[in-house]
PDB file of N, CA and C in Angstrom:
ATOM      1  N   UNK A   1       4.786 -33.476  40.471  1.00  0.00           N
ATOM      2  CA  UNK A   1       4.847 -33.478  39.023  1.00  0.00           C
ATOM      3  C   UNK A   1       3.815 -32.534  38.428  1.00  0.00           C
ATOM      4  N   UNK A   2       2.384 -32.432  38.939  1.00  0.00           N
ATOM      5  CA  UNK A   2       2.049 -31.304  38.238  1.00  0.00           C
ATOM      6  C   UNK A   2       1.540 -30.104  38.740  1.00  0.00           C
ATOM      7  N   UNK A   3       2.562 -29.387  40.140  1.00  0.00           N
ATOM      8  CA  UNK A   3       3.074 -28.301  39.932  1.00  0.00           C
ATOM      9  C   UNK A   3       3.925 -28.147  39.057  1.00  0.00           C
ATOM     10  N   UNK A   4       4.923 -28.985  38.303  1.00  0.00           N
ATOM     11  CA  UNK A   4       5.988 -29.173  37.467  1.00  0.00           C
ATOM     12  C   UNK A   4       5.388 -28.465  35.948  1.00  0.00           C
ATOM     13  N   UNK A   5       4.372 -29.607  35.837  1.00  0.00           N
ATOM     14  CA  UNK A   5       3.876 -28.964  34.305  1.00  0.00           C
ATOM     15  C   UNK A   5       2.822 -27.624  34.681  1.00  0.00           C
ATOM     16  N   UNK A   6       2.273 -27.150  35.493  1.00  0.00           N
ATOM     17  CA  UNK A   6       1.574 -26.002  36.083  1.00  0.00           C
ATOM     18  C   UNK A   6       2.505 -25.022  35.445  1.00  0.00           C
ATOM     19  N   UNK A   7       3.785 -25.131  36.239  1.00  0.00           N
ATOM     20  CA  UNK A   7       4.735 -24.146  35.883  1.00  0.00           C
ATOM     21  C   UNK A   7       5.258 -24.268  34.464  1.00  0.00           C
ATOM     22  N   UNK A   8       5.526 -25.205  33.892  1.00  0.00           N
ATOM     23  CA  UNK A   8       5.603 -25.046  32.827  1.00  0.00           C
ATOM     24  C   UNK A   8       4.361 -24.463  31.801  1.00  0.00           C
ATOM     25  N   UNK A   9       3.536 -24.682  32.147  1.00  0.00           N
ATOM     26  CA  UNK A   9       1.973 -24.311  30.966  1.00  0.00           C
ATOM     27  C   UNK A   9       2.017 -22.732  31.137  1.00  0.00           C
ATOM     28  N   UNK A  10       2.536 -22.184  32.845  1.00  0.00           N
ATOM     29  CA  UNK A  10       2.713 -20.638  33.062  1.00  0.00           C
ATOM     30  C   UNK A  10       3.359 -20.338  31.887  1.00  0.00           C
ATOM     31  N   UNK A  11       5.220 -20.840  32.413  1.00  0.00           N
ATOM     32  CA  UNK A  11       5.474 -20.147  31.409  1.00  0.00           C
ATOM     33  C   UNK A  11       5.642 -19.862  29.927  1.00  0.00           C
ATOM     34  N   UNK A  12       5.055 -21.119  29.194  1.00  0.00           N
ATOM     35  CA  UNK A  12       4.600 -20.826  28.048  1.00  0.00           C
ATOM     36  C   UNK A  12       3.753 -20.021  27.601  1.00  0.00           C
ATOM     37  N   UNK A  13       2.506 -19.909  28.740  1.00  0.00           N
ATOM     38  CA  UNK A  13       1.785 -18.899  27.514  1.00  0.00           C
ATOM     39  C   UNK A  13       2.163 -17.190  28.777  1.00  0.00           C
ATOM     40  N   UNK A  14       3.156 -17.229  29.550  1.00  0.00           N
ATOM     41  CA  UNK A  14       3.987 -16.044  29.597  1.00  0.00           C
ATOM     42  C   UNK A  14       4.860 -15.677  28.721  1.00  0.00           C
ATOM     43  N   UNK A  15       5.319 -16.939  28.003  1.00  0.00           N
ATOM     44  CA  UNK A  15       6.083 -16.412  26.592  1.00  0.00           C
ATOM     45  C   UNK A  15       5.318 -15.968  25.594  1.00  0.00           C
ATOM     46  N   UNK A  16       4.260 -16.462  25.200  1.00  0.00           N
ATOM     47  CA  UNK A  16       3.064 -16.228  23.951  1.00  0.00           C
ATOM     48  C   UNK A  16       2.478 -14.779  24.679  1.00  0.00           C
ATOM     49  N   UNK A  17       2.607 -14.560  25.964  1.00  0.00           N
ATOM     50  CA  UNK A  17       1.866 -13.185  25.722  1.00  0.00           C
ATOM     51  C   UNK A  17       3.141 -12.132  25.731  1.00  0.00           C
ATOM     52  N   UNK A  18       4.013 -12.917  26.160  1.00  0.00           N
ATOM     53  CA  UNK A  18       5.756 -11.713  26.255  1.00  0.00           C
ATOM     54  C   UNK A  18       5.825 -11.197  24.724  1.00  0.00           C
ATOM     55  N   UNK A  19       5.980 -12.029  24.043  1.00  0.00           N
ATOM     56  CA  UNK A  19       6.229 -12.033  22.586  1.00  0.00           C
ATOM     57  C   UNK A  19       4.807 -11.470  21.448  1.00  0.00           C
ATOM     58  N   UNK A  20       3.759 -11.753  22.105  1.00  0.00           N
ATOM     59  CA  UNK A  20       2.565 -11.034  21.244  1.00  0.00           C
ATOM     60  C   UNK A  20       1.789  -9.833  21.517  1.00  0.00           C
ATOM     61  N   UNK A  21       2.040  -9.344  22.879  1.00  0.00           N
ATOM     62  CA  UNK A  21       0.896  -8.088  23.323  1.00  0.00           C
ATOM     63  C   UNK A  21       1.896  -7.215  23.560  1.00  0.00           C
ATOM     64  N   UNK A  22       1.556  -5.851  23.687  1.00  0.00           N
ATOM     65  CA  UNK A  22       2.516  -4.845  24.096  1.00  0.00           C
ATOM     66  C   UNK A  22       1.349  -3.788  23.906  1.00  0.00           C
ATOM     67  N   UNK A  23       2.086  -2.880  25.169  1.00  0.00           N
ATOM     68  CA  UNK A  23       1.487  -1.826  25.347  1.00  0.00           C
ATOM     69  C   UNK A  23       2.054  -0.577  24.438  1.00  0.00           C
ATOM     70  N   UNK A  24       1.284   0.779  23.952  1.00  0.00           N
ATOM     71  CA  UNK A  24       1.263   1.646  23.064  1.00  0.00           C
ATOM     72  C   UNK A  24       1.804   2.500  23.828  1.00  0.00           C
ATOM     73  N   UNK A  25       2.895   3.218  23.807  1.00  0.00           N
ATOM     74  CA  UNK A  25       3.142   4.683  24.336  1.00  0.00           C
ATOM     75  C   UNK A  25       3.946   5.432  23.585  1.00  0.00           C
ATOM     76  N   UNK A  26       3.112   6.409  22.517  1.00  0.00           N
ATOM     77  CA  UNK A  26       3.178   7.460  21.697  1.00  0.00           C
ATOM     78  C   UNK A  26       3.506   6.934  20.389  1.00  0.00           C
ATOM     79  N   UNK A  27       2.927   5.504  20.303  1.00  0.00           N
ATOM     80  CA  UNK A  27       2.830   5.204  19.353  1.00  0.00           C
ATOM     81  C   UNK A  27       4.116   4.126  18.795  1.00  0.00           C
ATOM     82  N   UNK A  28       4.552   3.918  20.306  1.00  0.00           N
ATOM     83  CA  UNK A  28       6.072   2.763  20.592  1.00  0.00           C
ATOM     84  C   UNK A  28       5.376   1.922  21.421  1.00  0.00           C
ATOM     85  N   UNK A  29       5.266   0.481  20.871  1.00  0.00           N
ATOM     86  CA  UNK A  29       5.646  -0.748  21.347  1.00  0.00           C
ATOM     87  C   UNK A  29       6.465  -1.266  22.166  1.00  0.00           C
ATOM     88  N   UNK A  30       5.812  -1.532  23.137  1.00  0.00           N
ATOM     89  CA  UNK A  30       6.722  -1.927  24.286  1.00  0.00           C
ATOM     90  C   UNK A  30       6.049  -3.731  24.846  1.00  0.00           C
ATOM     91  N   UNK A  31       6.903  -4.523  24.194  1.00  0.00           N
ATOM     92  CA  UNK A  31       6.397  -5.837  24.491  1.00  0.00           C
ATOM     93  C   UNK A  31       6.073  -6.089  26.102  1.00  0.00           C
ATOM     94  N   UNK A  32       4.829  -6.993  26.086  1.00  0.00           N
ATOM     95  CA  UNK A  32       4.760  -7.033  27.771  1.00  0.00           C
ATOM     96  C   UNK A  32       6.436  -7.699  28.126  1.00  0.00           C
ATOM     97  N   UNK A  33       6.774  -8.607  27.278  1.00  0.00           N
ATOM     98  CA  UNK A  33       7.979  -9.076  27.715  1.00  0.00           C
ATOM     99  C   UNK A  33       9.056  -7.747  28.464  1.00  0.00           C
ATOM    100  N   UNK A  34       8.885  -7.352  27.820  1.00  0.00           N
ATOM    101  CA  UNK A  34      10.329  -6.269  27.640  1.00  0.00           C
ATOM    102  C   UNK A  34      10.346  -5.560  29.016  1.00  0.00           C
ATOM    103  N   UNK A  35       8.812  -5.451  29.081  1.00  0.00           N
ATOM    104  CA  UNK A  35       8.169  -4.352  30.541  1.00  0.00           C
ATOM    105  C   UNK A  35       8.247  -5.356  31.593  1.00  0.00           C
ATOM    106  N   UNK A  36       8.564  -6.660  31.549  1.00  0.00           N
ATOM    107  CA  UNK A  36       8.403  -7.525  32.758  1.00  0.00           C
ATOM    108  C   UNK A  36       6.855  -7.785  33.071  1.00  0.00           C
ATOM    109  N   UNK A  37       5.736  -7.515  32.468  1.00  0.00           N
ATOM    110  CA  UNK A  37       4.513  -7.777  32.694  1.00  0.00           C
ATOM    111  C   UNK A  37       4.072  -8.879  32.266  1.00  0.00           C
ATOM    112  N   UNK A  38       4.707  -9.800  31.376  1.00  0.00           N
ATOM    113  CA  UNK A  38       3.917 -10.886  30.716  1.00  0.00           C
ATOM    114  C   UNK A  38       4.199 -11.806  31.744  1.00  0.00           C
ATOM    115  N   UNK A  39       5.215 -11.851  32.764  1.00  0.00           N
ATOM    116  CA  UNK A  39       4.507 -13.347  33.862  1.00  0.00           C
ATOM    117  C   UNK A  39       3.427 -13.103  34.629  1.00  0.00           C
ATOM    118  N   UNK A  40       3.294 -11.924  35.210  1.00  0.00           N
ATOM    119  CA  UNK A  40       2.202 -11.451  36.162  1.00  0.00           C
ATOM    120  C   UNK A  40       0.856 -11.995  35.579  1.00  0.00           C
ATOM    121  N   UNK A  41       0.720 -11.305  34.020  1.00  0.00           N
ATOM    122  CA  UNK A  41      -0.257 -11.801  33.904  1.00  0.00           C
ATOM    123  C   UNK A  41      -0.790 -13.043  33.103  1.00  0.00           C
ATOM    124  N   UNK A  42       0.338 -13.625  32.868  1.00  0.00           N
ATOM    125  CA  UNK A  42      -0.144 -14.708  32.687  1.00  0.00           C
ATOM    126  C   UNK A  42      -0.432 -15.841  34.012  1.00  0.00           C
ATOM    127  N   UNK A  43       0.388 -15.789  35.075  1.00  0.00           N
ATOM    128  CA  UNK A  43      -0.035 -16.340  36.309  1.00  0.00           C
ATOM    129  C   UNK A  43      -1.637 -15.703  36.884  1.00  0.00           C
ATOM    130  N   UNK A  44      -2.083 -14.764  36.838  1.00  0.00           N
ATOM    131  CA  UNK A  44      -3.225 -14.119  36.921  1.00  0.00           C
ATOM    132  C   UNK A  44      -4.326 -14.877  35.955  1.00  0.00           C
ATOM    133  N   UNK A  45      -4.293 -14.917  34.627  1.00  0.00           N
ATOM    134  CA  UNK A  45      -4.985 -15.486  33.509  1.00  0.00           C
ATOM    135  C   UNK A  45      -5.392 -17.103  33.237  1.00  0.00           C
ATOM    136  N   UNK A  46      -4.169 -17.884  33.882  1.00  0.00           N
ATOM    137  CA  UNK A  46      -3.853 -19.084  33.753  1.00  0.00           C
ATOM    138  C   UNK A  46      -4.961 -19.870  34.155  1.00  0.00           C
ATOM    139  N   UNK A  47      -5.535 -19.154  35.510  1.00  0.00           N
ATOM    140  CA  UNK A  47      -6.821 -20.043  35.960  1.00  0.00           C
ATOM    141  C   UNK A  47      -8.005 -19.988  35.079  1.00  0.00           C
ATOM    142  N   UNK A  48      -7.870 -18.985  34.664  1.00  0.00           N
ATOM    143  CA  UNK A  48      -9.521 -19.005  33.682  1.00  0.00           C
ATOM    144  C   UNK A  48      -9.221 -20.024  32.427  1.00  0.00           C
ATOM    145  N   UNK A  49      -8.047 -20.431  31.746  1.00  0.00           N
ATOM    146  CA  UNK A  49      -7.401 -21.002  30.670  1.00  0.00           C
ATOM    147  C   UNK A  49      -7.537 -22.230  31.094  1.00  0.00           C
ATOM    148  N   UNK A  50      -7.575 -22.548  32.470  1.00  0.00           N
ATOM    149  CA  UNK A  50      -7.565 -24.087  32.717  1.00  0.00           C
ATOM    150  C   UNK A  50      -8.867 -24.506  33.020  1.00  0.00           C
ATOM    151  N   UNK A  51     -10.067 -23.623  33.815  1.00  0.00           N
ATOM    152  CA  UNK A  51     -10.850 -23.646  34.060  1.00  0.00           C
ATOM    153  C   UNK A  51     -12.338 -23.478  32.867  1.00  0.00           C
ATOM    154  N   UNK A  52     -11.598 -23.217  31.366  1.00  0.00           N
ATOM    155  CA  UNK A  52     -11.850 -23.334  30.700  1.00  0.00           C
ATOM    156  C   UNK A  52     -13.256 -22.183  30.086  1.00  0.00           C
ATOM    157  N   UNK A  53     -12.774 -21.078  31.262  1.00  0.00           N
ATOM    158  CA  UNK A  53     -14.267 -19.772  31.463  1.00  0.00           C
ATOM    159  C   UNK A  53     -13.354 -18.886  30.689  1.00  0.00           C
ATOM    160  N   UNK A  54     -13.047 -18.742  29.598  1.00  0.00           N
ATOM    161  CA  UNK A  54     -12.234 -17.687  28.939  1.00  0.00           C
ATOM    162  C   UNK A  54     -13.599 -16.459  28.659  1.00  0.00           C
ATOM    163  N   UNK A  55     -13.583 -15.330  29.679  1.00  0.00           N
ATOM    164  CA  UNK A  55     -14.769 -14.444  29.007  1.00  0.00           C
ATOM    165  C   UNK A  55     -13.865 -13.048  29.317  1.00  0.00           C
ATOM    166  N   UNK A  56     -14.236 -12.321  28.146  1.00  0.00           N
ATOM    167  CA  UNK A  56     -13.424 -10.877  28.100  1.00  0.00           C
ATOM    168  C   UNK A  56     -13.873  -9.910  29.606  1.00  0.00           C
ATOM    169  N   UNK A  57     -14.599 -10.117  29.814  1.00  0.00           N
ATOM    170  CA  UNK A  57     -15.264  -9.062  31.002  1.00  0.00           C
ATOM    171  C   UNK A  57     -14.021  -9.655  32.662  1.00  0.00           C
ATOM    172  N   UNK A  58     -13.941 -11.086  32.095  1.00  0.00           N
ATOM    173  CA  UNK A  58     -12.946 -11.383  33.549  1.00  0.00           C
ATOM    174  C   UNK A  58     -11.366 -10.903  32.793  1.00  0.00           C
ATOM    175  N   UNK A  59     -10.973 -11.141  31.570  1.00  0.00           N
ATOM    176  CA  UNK A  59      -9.773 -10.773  31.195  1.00  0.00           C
ATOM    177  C   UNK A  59      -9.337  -9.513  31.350  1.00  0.00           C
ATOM    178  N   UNK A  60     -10.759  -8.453  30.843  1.00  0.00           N
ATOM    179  CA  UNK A  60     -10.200  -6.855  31.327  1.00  0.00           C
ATOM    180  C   UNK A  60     -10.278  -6.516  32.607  1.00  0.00           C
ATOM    181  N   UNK A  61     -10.960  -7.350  33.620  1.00  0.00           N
ATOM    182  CA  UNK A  61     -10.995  -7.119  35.273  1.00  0.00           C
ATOM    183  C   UNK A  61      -9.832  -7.590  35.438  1.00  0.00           C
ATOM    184  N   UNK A  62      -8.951  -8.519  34.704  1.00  0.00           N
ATOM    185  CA  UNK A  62      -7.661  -9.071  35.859  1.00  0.00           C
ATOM    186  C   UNK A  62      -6.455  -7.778  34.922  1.00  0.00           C
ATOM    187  N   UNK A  63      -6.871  -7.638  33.582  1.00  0.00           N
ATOM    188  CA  UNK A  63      -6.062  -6.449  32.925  1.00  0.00           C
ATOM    189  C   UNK A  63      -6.011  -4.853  34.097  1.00  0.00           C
ATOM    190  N   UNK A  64      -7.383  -4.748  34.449  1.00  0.00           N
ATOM    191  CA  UNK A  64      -6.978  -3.369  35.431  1.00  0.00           C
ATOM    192  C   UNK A  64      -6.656  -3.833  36.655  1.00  0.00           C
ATOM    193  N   UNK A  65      -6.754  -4.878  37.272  1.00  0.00           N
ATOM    194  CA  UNK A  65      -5.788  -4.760  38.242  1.00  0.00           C
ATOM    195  C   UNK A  65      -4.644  -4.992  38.389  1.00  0.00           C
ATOM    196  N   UNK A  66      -3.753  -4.788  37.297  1.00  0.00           N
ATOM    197  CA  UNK A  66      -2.608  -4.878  36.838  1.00  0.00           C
ATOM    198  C   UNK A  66      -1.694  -3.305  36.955  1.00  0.00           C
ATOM    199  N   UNK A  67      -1.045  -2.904  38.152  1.00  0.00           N
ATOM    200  CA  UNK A  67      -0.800  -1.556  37.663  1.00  0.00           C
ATOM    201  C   UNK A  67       0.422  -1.237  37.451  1.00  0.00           C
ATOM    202  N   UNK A  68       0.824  -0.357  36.405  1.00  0.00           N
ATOM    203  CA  UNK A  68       2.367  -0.121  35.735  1.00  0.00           C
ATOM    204  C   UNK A  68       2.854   1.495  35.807  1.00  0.00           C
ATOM    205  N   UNK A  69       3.431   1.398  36.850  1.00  0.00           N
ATOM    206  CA  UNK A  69       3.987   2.227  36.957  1.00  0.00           C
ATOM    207  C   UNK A  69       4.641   3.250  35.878  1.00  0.00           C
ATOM    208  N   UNK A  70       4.168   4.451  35.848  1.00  0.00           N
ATOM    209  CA  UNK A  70       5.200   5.383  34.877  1.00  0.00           C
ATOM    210  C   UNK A  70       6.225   6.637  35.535  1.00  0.00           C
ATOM    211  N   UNK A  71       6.742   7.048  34.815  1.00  0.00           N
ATOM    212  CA  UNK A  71       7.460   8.143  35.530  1.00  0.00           C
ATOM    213  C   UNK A  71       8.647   7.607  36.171  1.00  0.00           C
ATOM    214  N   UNK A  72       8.857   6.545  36.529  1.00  0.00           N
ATOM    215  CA  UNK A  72       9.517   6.407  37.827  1.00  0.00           C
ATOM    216  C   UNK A  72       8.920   6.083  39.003  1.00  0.00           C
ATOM    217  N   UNK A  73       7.694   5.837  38.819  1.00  0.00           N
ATOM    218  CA  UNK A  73       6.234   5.459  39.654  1.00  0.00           C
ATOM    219  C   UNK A  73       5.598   7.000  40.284  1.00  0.00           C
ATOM    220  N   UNK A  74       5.825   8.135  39.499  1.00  0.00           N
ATOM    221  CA  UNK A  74       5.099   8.887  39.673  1.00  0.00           C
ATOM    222  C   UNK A  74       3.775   9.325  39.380  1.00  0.00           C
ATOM    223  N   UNK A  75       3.394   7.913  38.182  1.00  0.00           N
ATOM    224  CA  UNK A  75       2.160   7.792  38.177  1.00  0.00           C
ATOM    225  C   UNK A  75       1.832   6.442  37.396  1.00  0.00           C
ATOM    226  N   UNK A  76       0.213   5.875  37.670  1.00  0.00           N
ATOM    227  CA  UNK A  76       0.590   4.488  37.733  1.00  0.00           C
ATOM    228  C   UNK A  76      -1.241   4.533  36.895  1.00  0.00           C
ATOM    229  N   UNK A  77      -0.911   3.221  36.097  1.00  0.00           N
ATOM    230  CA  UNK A  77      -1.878   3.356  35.508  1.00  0.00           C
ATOM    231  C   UNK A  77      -2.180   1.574  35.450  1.00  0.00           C
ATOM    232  N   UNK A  78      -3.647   1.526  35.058  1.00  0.00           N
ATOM    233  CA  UNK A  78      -3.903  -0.011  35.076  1.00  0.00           C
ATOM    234  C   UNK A  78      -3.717  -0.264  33.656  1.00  0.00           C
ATOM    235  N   UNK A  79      -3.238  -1.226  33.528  1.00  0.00           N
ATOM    236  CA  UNK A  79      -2.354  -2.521  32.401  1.00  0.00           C
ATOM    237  C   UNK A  79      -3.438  -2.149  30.979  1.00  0.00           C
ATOM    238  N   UNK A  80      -5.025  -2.179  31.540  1.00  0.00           N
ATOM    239  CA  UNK A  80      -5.715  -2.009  30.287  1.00  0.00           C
ATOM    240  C   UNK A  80      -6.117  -1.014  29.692  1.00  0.00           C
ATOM    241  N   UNK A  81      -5.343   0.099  30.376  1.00  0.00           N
ATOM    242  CA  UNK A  81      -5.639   1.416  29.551  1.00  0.00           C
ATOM    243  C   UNK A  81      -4.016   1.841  29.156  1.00  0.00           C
ATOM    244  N   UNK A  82      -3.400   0.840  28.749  1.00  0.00           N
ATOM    245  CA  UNK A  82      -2.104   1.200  27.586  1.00  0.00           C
ATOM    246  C   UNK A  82      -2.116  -0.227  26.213  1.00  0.00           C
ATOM    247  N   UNK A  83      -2.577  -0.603  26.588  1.00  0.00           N
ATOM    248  CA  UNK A  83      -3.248  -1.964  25.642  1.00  0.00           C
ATOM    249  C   UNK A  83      -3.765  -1.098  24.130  1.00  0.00           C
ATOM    250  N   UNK A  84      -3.874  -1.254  23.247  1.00  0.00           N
ATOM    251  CA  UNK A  84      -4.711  -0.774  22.187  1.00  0.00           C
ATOM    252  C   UNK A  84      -5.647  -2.064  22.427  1.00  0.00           C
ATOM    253  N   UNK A  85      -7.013  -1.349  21.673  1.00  0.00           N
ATOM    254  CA  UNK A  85      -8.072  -2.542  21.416  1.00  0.00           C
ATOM    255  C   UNK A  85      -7.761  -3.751  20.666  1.00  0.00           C
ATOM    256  N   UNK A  86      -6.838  -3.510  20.297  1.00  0.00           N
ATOM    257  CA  UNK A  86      -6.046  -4.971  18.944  1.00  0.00           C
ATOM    258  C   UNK A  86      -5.706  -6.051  19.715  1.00  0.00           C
ATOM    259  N   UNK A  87      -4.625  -4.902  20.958  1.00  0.00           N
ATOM    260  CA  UNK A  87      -4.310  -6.276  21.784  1.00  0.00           C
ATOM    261  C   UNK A  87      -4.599  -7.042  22.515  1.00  0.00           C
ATOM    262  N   UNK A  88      -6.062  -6.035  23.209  1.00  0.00           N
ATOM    263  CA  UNK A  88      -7.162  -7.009  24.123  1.00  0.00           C
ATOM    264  C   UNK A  88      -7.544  -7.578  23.234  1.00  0.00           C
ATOM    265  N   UNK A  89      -8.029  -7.748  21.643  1.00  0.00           N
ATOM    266  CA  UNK A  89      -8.986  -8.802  21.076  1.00  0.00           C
ATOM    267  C   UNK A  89      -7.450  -9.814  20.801  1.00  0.00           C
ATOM    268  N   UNK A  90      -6.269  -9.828  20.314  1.00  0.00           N
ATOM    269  CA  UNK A  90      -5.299 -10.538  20.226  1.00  0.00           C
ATOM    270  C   UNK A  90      -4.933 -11.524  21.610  1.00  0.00           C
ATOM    271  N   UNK A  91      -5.175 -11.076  22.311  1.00  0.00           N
ATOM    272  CA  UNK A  91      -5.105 -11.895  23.629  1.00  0.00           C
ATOM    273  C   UNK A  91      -6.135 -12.544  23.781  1.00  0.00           C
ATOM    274  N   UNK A  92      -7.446 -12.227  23.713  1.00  0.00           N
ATOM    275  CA  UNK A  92      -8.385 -13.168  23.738  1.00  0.00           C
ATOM    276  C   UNK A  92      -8.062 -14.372  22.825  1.00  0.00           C
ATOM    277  N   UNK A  93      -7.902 -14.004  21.546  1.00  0.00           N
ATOM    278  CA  UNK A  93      -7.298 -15.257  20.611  1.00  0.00           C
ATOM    279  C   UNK A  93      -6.330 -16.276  21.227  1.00  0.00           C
ATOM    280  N   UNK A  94      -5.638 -15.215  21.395  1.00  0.00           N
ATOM    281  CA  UNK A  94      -3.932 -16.320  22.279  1.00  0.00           C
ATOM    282  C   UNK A  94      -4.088 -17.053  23.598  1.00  0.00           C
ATOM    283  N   UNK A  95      -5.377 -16.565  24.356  1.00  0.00           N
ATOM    284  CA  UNK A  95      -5.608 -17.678  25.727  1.00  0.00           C
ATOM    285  C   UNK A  95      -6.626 -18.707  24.696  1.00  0.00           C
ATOM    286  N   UNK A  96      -7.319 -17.937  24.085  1.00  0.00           N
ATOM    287  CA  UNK A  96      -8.481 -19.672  23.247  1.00  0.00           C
ATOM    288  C   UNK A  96      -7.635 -20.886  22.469  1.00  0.00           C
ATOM    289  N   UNK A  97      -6.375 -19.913  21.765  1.00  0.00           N
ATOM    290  CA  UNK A  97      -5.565 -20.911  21.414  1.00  0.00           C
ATOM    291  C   UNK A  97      -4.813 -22.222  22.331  1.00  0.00           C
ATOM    292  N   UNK A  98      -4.727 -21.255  23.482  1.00  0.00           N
ATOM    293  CA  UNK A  98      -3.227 -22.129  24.330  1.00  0.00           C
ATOM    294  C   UNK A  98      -4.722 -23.076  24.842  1.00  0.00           C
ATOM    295  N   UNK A  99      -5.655 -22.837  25.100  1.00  0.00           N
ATOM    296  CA  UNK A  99      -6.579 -23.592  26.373  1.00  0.00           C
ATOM    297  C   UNK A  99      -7.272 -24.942  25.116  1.00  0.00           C
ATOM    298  N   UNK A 100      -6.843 -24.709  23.524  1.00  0.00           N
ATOM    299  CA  UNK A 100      -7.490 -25.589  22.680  1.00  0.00           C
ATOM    300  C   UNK A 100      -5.668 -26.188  22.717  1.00  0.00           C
ATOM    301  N   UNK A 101      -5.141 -25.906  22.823  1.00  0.00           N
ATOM    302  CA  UNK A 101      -3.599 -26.685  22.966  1.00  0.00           C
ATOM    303  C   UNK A 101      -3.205 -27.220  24.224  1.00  0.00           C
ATOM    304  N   UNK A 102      -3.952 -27.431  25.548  1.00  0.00           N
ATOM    305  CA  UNK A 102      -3.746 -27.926  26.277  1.00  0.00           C
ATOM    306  C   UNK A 102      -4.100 -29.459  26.767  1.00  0.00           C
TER     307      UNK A 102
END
């Protein structure tokens, strides 16, 4: 039962980050949803949310080891250098929220 709700708490706040963060390219929005990135990292994130250590320095360490392929994977870049600064401080908000809603 609570791997049950585990997985469920994933994928809720994989929906809250599908639906709220997106990466910038040329000035187009591309929801993590859309890119397939918002489960990764919310399964990545989830432990600090439960563990209740929400600190930006571990959020942008699990953000670059996140890497997204461009081109066709001819070149690949880490997750937190297509982020604008809005959406790293917007995400910080959205894990303090879900971890005060848990």
């Amino acid at each position: 039962m609570a791997n049950r709700n585990t997985t469920e708490a994933i994928e809720a706040l994989a929906a809250e980050i599908g639906e709220n963060i997106y990466i910038d390219v040329a000035k187009w929005h591309l929801y993590l949803r859309e890119a397939h990135l918002h489960s990764i990292l919310a399964q990545r994130l989830f432990p600090l949310v439960t563990e209740g250590n929400i600190n930006q320095d571990e959020v942008v360490e699990i953000l670059q080891s996140i890497p997204v392929k461009l081109g066709g994977g001819k070149r690949e870049l880490p997750l937190v250098d297509l982020l604008p600064r809005q959406c790293e401080v917007n995400l910080m908000d959205l894990l303090e929220e879900f971890q005060r809603n848990l």
